[in-house]
C-alpha atoms as a PDB file:
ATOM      1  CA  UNK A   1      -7.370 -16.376  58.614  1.00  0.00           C
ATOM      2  CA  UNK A   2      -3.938 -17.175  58.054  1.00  0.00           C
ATOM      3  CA  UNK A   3      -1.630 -14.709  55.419  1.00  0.00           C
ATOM      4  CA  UNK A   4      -2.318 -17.378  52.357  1.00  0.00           C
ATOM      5  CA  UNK A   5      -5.615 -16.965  52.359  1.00  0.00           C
ATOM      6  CA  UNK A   6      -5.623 -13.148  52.971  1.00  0.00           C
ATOM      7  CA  UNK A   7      -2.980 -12.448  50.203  1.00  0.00           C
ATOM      8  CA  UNK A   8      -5.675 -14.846  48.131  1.00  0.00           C
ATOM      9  CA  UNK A   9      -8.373 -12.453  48.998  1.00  0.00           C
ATOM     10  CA  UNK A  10      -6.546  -9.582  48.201  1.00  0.00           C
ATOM     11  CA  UNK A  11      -5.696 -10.636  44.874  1.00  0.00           C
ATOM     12  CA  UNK A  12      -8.895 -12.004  44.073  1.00  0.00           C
ATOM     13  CA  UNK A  13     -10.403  -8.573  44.897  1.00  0.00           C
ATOM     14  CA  UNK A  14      -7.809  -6.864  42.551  1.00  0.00           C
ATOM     15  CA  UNK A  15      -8.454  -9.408  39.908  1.00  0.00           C
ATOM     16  CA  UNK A  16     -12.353  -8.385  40.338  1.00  0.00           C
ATOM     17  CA  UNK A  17     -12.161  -4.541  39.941  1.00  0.00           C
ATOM     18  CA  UNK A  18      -9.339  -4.745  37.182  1.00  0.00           C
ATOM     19  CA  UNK A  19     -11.782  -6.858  35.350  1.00  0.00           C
ATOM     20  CA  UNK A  20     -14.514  -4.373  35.901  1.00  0.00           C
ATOM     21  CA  UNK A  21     -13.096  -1.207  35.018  1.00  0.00           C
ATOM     22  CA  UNK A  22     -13.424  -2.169  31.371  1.00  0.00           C
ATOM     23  CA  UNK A  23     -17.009  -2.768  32.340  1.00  0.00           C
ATOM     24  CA  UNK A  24     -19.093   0.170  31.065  1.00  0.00           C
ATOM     25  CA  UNK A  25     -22.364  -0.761  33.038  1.00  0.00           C
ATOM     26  CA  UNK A  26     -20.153  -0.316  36.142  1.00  0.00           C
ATOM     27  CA  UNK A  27     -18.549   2.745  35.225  1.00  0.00           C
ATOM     28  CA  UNK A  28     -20.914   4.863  33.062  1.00  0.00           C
ATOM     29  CA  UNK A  29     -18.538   7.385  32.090  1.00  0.00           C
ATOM     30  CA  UNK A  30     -16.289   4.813  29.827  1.00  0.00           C
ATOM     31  CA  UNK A  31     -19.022   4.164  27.407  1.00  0.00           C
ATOM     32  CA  UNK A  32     -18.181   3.227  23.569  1.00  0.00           C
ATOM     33  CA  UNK A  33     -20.383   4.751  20.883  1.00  0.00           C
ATOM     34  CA  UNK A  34     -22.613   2.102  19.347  1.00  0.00           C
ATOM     35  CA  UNK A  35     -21.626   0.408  16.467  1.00  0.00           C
ATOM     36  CA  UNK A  36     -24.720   1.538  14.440  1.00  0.00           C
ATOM     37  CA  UNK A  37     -22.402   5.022  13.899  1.00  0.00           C
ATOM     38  CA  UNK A  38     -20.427   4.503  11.480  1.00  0.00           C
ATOM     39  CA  UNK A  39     -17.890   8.043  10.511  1.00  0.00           C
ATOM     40  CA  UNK A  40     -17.780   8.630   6.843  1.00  0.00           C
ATOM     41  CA  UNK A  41     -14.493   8.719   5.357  1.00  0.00           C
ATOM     42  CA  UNK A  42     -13.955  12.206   4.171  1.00  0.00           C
ATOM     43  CA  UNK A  43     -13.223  12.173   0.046  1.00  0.00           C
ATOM     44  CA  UNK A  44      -9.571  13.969   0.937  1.00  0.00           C
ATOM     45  CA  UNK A  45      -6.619  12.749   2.808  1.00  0.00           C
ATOM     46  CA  UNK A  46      -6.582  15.819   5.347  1.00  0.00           C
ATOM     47  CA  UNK A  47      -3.101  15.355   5.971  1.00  0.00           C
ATOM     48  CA  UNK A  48      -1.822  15.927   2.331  1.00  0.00           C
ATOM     49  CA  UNK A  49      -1.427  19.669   1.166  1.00  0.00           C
ATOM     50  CA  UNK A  50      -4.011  21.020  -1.093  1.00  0.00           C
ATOM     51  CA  UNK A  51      -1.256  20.935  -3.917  1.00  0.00           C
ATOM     52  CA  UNK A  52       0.128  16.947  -3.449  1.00  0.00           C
ATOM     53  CA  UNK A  53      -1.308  15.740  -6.496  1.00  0.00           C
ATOM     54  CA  UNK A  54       0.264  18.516  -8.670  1.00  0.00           C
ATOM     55  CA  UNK A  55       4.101  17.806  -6.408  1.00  0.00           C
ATOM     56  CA  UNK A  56       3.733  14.156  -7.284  1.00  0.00           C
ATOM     57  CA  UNK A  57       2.967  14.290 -10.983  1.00  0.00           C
ATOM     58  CA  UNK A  58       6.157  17.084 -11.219  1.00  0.00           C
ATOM     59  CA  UNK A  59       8.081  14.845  -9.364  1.00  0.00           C
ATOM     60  CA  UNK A  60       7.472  11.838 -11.533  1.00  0.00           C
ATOM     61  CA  UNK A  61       8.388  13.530 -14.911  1.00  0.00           C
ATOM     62  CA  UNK A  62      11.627  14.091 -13.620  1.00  0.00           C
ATOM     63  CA  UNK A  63      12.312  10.569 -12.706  1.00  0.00           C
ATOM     64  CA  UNK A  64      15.256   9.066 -14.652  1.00  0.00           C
ATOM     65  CA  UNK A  65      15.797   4.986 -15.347  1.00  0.00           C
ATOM     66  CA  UNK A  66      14.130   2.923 -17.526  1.00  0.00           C
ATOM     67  CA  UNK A  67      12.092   0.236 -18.254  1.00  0.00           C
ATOM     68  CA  UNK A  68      12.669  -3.165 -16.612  1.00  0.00           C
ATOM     69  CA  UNK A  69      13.444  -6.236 -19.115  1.00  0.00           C
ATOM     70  CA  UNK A  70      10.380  -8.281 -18.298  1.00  0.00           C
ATOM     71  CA  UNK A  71       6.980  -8.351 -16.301  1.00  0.00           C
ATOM     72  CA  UNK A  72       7.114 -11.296 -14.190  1.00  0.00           C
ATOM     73  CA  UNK A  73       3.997 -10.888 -12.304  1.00  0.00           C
ATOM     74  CA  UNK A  74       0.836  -8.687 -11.821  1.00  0.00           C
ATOM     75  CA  UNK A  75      -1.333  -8.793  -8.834  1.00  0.00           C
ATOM     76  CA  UNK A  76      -4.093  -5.697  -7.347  1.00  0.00           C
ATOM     77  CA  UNK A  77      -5.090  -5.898  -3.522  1.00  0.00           C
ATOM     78  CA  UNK A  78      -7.819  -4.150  -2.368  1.00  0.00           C
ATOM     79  CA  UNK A  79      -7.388  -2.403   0.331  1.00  0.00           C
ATOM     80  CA  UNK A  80     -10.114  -0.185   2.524  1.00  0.00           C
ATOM     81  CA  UNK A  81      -9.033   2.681   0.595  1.00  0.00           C
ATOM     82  CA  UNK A  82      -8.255   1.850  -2.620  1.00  0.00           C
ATOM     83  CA  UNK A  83      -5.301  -1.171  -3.882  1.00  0.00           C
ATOM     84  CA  UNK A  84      -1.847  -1.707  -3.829  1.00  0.00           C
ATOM     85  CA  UNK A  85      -0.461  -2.917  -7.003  1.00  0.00           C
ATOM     86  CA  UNK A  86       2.690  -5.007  -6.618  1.00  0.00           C
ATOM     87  CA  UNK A  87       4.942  -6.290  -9.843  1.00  0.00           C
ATOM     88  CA  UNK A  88       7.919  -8.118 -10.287  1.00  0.00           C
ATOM     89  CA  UNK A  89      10.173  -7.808 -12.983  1.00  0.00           C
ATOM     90  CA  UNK A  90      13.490  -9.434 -13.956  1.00  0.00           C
ATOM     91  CA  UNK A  91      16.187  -6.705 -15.069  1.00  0.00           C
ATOM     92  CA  UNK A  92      18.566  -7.098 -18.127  1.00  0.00           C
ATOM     93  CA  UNK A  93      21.681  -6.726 -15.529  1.00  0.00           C
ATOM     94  CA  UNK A  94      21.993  -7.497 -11.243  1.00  0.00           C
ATOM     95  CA  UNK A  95      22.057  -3.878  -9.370  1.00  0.00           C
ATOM     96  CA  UNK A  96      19.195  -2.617 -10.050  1.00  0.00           C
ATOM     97  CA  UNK A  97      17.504   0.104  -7.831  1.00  0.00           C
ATOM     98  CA  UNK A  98      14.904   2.949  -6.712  1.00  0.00           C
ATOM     99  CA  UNK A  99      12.427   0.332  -8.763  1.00  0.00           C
ATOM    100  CA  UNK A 100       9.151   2.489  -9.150  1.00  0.00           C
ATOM    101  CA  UNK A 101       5.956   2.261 -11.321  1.00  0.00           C
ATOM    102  CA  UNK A 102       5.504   5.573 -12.934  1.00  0.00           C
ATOM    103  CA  UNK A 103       2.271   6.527 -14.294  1.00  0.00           C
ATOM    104  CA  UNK A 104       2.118   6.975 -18.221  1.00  0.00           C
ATOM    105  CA  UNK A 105       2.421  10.980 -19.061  1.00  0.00           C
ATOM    106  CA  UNK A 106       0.055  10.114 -22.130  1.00  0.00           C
ATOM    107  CA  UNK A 107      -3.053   9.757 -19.479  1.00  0.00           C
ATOM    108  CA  UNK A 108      -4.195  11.900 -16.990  1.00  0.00           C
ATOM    109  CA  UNK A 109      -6.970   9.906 -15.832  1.00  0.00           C
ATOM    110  CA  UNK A 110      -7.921   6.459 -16.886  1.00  0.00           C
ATOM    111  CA  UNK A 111      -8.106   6.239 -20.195  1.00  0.00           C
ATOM    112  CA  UNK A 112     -11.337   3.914 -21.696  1.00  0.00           C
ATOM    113  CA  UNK A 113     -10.775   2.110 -18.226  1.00  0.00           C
ATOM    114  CA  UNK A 114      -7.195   1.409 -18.085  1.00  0.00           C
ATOM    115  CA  UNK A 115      -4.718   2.859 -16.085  1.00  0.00           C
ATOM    116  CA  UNK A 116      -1.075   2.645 -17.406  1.00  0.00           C
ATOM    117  CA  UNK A 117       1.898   2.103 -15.600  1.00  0.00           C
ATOM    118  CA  UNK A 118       5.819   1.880 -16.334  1.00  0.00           C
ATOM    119  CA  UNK A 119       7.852  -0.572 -14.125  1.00  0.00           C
ATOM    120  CA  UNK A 120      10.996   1.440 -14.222  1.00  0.00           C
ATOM    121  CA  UNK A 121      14.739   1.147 -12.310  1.00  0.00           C
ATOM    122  CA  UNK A 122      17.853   2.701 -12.273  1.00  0.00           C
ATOM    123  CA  UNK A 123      21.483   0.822 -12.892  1.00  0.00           C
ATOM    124  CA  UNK A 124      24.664   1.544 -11.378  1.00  0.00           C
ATOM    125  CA  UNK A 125      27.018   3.851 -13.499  1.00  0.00           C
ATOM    126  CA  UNK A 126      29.620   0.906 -13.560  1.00  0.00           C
ATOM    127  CA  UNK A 127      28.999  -2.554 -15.483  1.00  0.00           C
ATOM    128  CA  UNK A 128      27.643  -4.999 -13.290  1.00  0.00           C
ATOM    129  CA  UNK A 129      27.294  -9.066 -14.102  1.00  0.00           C
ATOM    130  CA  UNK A 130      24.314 -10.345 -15.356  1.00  0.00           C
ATOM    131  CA  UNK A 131      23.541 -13.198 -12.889  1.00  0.00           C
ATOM    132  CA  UNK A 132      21.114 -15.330 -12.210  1.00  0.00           C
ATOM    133  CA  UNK A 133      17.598 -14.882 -12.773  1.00  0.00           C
ATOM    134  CA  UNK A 134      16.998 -14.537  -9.012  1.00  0.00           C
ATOM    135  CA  UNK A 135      19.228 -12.194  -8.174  1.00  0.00           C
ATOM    136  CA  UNK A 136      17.914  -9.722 -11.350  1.00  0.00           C
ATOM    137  CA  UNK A 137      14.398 -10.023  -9.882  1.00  0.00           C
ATOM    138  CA  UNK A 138      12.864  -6.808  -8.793  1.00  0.00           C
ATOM    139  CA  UNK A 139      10.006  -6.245  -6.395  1.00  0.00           C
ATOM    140  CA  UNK A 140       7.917  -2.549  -6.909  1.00  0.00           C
ATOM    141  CA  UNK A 141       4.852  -1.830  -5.182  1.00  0.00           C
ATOM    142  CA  UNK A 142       2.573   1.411  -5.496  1.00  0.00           C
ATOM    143  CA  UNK A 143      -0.753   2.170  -3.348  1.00  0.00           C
ATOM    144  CA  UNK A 144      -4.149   3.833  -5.509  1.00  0.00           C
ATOM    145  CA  UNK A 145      -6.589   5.541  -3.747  1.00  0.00           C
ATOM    146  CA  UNK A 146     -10.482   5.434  -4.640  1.00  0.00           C
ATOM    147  CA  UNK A 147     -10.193   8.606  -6.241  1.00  0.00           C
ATOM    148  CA  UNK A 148      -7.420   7.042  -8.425  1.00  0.00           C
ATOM    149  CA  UNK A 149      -9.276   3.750  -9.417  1.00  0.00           C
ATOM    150  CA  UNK A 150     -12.822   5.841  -9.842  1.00  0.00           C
ATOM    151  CA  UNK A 151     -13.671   4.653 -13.753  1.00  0.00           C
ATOM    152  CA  UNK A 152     -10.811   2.184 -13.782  1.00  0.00           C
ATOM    153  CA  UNK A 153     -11.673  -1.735 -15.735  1.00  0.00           C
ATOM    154  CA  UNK A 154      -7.950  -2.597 -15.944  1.00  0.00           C
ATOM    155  CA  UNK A 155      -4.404  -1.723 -14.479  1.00  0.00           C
ATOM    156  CA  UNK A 156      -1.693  -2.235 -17.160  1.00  0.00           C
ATOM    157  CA  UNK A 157       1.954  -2.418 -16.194  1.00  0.00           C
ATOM    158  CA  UNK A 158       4.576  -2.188 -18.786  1.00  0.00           C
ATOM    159  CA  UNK A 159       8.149  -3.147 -19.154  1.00  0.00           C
ATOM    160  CA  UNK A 160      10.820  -2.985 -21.701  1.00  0.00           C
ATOM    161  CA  UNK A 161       9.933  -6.150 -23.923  1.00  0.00           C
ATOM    162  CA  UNK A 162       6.260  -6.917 -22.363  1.00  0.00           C
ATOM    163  CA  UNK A 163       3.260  -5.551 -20.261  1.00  0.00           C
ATOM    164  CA  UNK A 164       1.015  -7.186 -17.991  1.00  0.00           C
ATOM    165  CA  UNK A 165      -2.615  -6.391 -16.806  1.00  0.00           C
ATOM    166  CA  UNK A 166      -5.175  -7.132 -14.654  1.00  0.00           C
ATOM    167  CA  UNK A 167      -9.128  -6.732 -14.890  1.00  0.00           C
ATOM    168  CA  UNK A 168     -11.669  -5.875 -12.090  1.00  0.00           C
ATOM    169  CA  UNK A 169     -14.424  -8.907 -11.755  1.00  0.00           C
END
């Protein structure tokens, strides 16, 4: 046998138990659980304190800007855990920042179904020009939990001179 064919067999034989290791009937101990178990999802986010809810809400009423011009667009994803709502707006001015949707302080749940946002932003402290359409158009994003969306028909987001909502099917 000439060194070809041995450096052949050598990595054929490599190729063979590297391809087997992932094997489980060959190596007993590497077993995967079958997929009939399925781990419940626990109702709590273990790695949030006890007290996050009651930190976000305080946070949020301390939140300056205010409402963006228009609503542009609306749209809910679902997501395994809940949605992500994501809306554009167009602001009156171009510099707009720290765009957030803040939940309405009237609600603390969902109100007959609807859950109530405000699209707001901040401005720079200096005049800025008004632009283009495009370059006023703000992107803002915010991710609900099934907790959060438990009784909820609609999602409502509201801006200065409009609102915009969306209804579960």
């Amino acid at each position: 046998m000439n060194r070809t064919a041995a450096r052949l067999v050598i990595v054929g034989v490599l190729a063979l138990a590297l391809s087997a290791a992932g094997c489980s009937r060959i190596f007993p101990g590497r077993e995967r659980p079958p997929a009939d178990d399925v781990v419940p999802i626990a109702e709590t986010n273990p790695l949030l304190p006890k007290n996050a809810e009651r930190v976000a809400k305080r946070y949020e009423a301390n939140v300056g800007g205010v409402a963006i011009d228009t609503i542009t667009s609306l749209v809910v994803e679902r997501t395994i855990d809940g949605a992500i709502i994501r809306a554009e707006g167009v602001a009156n001015r171009q510099g707009a920042y720290d765009a957030r949707l803040i939940r309405d302080t009237a609600q603390d749940g969902a109100s007959n179904g609807v859950l109530s946002y405000t699209f707001k932003v901040c401005y720079p402290e200096k005049n800025t020009a008004v632009g283009t359409q495009a370059s006023r158009t703000v992107s803002v994003a915010r991710d609900l939990s099934q907790r959060d969306l438990n009784g909820v028909r609609t999602i409502r987001v509201s801006g200065g001179t409009n609102s915009r909502e969306t209804s579960r099917r």
